[in-house]
Protein backbone atom coordinates (compact mmCIF):
# COMPACT_ATOMS: atom_id res chain seq x y z
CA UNK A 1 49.94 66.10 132.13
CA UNK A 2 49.62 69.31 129.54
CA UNK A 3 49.26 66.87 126.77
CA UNK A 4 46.59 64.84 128.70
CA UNK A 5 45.22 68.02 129.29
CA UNK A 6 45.16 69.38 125.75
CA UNK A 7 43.88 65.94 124.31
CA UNK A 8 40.79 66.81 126.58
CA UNK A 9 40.47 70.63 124.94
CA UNK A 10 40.39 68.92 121.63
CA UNK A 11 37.89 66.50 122.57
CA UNK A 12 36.12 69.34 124.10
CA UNK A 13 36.47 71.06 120.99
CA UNK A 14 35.65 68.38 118.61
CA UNK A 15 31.91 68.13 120.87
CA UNK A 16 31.07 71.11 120.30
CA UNK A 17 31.29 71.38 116.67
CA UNK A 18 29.02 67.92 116.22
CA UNK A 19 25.97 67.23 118.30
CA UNK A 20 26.61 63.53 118.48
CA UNK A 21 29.84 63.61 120.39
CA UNK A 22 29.24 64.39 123.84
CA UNK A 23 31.84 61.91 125.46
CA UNK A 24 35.28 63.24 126.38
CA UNK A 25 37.01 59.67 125.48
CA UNK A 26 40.60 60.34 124.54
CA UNK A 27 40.88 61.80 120.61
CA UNK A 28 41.84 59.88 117.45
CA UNK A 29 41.72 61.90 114.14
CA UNK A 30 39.75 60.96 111.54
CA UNK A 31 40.96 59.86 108.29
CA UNK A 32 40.60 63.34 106.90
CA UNK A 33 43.05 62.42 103.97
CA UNK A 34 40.80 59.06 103.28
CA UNK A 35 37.39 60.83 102.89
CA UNK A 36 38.84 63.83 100.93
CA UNK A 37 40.26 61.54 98.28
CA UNK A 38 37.68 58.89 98.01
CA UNK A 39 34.07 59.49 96.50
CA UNK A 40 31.67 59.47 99.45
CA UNK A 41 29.35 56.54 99.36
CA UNK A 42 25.47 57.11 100.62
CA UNK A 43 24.13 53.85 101.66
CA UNK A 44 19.96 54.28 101.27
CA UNK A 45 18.31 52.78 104.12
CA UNK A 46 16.40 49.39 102.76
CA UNK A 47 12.95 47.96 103.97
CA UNK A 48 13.38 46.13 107.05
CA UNK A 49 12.01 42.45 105.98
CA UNK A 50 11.11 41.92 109.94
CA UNK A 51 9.43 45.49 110.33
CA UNK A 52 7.39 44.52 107.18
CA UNK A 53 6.01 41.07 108.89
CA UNK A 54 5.09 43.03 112.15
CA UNK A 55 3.08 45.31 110.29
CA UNK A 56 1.60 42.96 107.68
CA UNK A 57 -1.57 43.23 109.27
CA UNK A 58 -1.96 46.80 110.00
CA UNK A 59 -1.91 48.36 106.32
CA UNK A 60 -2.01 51.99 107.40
CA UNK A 61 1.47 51.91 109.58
CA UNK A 62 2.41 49.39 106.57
CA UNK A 63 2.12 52.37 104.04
CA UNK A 64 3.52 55.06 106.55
CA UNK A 65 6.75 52.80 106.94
CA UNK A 66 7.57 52.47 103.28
CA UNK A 67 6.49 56.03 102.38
CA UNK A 68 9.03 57.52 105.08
CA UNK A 69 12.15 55.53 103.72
CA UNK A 70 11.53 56.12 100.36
CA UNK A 71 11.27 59.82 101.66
CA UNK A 72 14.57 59.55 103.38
CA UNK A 73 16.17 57.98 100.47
CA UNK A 74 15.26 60.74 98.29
CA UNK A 75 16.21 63.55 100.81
CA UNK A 76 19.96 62.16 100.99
CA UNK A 77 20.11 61.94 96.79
CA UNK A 78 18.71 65.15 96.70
CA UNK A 79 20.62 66.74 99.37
CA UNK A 80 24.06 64.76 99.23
CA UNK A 81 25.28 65.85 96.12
CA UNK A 82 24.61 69.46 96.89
CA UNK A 83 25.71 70.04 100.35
CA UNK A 84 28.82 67.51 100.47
CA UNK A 85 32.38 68.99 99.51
CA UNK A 86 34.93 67.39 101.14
CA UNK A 87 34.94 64.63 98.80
CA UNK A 88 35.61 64.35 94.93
CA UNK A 89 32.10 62.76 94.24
CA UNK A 90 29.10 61.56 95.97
CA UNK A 91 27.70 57.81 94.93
CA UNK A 92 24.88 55.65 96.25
CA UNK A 93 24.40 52.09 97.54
CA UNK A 94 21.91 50.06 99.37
CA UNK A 95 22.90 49.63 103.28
CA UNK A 96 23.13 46.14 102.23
CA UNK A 97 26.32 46.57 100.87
CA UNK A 98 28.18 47.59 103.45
CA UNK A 99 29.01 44.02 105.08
CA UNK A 100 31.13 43.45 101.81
CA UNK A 101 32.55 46.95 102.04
CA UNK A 102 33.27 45.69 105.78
CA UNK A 103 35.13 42.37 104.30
CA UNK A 104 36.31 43.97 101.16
CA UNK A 105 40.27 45.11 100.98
CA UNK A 106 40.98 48.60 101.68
CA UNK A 107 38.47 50.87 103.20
CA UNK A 108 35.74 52.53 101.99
CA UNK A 109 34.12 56.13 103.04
CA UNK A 110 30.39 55.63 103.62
CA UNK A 111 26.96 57.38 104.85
CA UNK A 112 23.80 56.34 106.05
CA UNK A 113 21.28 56.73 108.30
CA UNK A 114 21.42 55.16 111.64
CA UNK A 115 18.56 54.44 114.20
CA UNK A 116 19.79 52.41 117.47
CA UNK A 117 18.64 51.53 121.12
CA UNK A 118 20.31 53.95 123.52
CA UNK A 119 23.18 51.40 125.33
CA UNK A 120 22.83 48.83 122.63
CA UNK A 121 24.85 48.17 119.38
CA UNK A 122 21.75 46.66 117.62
CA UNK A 123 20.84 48.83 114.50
CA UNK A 124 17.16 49.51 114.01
CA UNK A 125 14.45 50.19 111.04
CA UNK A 126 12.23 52.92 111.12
CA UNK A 127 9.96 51.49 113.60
CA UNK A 128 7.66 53.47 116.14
CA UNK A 129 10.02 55.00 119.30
CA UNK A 130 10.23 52.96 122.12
CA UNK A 131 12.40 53.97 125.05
CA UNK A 132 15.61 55.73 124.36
CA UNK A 133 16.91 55.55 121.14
CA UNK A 134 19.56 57.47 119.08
CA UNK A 135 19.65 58.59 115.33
CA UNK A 136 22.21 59.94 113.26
CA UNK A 137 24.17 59.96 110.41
CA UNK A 138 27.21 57.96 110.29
CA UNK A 139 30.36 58.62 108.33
CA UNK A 140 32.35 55.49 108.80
CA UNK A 141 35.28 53.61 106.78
CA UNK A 142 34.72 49.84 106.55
CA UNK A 143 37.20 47.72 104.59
CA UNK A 144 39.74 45.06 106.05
CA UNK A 145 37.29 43.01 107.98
CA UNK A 146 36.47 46.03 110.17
CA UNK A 147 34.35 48.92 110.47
CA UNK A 148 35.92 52.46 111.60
CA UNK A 149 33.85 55.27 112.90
CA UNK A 150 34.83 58.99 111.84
CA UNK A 151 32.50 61.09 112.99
CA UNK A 152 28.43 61.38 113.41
CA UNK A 153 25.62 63.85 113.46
CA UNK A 154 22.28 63.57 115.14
CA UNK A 155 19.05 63.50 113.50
CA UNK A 156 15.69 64.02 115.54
CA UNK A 157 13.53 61.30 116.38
CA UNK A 158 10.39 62.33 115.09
CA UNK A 159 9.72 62.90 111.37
CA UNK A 160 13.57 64.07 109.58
CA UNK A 161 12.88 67.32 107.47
CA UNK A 162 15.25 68.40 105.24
CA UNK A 163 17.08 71.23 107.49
CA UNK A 164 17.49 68.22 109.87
CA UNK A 165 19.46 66.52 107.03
CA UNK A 166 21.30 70.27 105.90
CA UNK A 167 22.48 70.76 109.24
CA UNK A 168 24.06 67.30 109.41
CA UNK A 169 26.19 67.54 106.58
CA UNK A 170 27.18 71.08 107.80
CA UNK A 171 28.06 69.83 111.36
CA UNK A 172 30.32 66.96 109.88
CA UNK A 173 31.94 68.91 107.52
CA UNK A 174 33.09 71.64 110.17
CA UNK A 175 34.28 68.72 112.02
CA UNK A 176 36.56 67.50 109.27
CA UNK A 177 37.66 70.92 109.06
CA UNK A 178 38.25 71.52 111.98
CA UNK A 179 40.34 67.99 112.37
CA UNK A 180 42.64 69.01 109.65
CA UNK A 181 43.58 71.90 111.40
CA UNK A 182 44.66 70.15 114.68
CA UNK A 183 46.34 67.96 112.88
CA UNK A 184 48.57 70.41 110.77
CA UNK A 185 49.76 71.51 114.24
CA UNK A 186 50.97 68.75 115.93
CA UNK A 187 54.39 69.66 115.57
CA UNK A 188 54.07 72.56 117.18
CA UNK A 189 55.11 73.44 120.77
CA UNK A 190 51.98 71.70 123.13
CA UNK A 191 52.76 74.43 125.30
CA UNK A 192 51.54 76.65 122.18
CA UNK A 193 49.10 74.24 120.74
CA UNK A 194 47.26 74.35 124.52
CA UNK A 195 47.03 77.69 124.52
CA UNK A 196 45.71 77.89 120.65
CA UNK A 197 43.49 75.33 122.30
CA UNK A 198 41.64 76.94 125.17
CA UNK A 199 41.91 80.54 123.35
CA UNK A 200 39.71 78.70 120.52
CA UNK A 201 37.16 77.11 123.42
CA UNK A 202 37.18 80.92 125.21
CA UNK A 203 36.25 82.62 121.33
CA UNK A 204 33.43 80.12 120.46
CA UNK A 205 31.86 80.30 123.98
CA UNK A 206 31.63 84.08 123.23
CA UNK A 207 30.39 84.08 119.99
CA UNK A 208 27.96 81.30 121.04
CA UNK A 209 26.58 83.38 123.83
CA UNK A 210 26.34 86.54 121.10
CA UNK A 211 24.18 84.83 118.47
CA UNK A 212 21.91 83.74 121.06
CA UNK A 213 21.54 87.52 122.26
CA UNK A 214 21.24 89.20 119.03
CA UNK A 215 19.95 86.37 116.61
CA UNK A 216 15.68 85.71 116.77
CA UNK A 217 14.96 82.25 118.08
CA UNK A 218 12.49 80.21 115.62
CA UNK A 219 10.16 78.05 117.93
CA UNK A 220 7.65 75.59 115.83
CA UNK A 221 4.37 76.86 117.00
CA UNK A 222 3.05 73.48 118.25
CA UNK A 223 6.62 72.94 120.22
CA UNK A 224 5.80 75.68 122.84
CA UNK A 225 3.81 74.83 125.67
CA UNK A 226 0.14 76.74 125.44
CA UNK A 227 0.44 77.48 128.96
CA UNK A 228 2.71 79.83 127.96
CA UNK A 229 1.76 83.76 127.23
CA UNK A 230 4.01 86.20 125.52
CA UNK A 231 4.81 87.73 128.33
CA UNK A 232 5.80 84.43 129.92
CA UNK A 233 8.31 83.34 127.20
CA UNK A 234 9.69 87.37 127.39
CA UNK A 235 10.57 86.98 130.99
CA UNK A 236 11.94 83.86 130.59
CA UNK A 237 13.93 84.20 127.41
CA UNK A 238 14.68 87.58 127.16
CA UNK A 239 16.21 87.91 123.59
CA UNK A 240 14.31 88.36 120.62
CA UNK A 241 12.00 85.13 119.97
CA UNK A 242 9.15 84.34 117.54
CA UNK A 243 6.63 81.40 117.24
CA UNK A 244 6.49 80.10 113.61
CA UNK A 245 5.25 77.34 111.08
CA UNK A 246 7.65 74.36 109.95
CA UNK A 247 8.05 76.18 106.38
CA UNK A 248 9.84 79.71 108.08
CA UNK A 249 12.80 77.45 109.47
CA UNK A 250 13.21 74.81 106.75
CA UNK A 251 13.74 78.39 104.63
CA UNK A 252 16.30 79.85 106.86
CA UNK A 253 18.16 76.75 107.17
CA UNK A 254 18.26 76.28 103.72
CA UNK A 255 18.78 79.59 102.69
CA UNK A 256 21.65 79.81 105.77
CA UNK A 257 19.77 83.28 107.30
CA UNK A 258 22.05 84.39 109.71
CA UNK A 259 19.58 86.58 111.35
CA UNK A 260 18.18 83.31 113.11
CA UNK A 261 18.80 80.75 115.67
CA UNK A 262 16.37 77.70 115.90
CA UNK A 263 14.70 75.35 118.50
CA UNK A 264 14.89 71.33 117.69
CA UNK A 265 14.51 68.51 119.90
CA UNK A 266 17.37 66.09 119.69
CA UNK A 267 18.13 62.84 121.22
CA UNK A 268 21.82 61.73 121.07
CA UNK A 269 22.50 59.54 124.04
CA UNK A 270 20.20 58.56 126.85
CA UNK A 271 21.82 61.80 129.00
CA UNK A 272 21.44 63.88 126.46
CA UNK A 273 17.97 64.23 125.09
CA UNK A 274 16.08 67.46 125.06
CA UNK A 275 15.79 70.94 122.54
CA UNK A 276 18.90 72.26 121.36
CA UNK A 277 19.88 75.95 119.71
CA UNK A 278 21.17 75.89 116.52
CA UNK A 279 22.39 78.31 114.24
CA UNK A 280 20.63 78.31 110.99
CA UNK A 281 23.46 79.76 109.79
CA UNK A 282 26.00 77.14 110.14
CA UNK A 283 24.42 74.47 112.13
CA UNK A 284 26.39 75.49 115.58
CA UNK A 285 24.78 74.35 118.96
CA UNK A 286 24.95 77.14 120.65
CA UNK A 287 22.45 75.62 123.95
CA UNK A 288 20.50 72.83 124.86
CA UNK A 289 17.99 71.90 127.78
CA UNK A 290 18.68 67.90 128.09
CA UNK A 291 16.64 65.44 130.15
CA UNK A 292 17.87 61.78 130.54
CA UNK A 293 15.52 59.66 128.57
CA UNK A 294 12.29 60.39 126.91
CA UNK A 295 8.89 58.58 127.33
CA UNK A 296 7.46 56.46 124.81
CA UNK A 297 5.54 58.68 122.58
CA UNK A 298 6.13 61.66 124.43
CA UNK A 299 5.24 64.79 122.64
CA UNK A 300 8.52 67.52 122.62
CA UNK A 301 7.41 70.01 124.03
CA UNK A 302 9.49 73.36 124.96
CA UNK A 303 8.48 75.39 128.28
CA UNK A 304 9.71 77.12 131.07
CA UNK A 305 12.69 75.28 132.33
CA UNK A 306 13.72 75.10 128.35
CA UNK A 307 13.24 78.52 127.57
CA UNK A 308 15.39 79.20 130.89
CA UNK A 309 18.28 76.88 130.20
CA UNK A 310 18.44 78.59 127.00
CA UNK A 311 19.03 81.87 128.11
CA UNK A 312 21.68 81.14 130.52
CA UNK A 313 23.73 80.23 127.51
CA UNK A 314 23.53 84.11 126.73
CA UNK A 315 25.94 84.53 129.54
CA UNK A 316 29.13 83.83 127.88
CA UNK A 317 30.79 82.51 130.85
CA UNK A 318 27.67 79.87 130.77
CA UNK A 319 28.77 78.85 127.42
CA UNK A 320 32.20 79.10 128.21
CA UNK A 321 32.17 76.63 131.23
CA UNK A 322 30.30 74.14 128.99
CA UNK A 323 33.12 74.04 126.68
CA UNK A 324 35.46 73.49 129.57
CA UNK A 325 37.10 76.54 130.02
CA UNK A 326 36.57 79.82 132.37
């Protein structure tokens, strides 16, 4: 029972490092030593030869398609080489390689960009959003006729900016980090180890609940709902908050500013879509407001029951009990 028990506090653990795993399955470690030894392999995302005959006929959407991969592409070979470490290189591929990497002997560590159907396994192009659907990026090991997951990061659904693609990296490379550090200690007492565990779940939920108290929250200006007034958004989030354009939090991303938190809508299973917290600093969530499902189209917008589920999380025994401990 402990060790079932401690398997969940490092699943526990493991979702709150990286947005995309919210499920409390039972843990396997990643092949840490595998992707620190191995270049890491980018696979750009190709044109989708079906998306291209649905929009034959409509020029405009036509153009906006191709422009946005080839945006996307260059993003990851811009952004790749820079921000990935825990590999001795960083190479790029088409996606279309990856069913021989799949078949190939031996496993390969790959990359790419991921857009899917919420419930489905069918992978999708860059198409307009219709019901629930999930992006990310996927670091996965294919080789010997199979294809092994390691870990993921979400991406938003809208347009992906580059602090979308920064934070990403950061989040799977804390979770590799963090993997190799379980997994140096499994010889130690589990008695020890769940107490490590839980002490570890207790110290983030605090330090979660301080950044969101003494950091300032960037909101997008056109992500707050107009009905809003300033004195609105101070009752309701009571911690320091400002209202800015795209180009103040692509900076503090990039730059890392630990003086600020952030506000992005993310969509990473159909029960958990909705605005998260992150740290510019280091890409933590630190809160969220989810909904299950969004509309077709909807606009993201962040109002009062947002701005109120993000300042419980201020209460570190709010953050605390989301990480599963008291």
């Amino acid at each position: 029972m402990r060790n079932l028990l401690l398997l969940f506090l490092v699943c526990l653990l493991q979702a709150a490092t990286a947005r995309a795993q919210y499920g409390f399955g039972i843990y396997q470690y990643k092949s840490v030593e595998l992707i620190s030894q191995q270049p890491l392999v980018v696979l750009l995302t190709e044109e989708d030869p079906k998306e291209l005959r649905q929009l034959a006929d409509k020029p405009e959407e036509l153009a906006h398609y191709k422009a946005y991969i080839a945006y996307l592409n260059t993003q990851l070979q811009q952004l790749a080489p820079q921000l990935w470490k825990f590999s001795p290189s960083v190479e790029f591929k088409t996606k279309s390689a990856l069913p021989a990497l799949q078949a190939a002997k031996g496993r390969t560590v790959v990359l790419y960009y991921q857009k899917r159907k919420v419930g489905t396994s069918r992978a999708s192009g860059l198409g307009p959003i219709g019901g629930t659907w999930s992006a990310s990026l996927q670091l996965s090991s294919p080789g010997d006729g199979d294809e092994h997951t390691e870990s993921n990061a979400s991406l938003p659904l809208d347009a992906i900016y580059p602090s979308d693609i920064i934070v990403a990296f950061r989040q799977l490379q804390q979770a590799l980090r963090r993997d190799t550090k379980l997994k140096a200690e499994l010889n130690r007492d589990r008695k020890e180890r769940l107490q490590e565990a839980r002490a570890m779940l207790r110290a983030e939920g605090d330090a979660n609940a301080e950044a969101i108290r003494t950091k300032t929250l960037l909101v997008l200006q056109d992500d707050m709902d107009k009905h809003l007034t300033e004195a609105d958004m101070k009752q309701l989030y009571p911690f320091p908050l400002q209202l800015v354009p795209r180009a103040t939090i692509e900076e503090a991303v990039r730059t890392g500013d630990a003086r600020y938190n952030y506000a992005r809508w993310q969509a990473a299973s159909a029960a958990s879509v909705g605005p998260e917290i992150i740290d510019a600093a280091d890409g933590r969530v630190l809160g969220y407001s989810y909904e299950g499902g969004v509309s077709n189209g909807g606009r993201a917008i962040i109002g009062k029951r947002e701005l109120k589920d993000f300042a419980a999380y201020a209460d570190a025994k709010v953050s605390r009990r989301h990480l599963g401990v008291n």
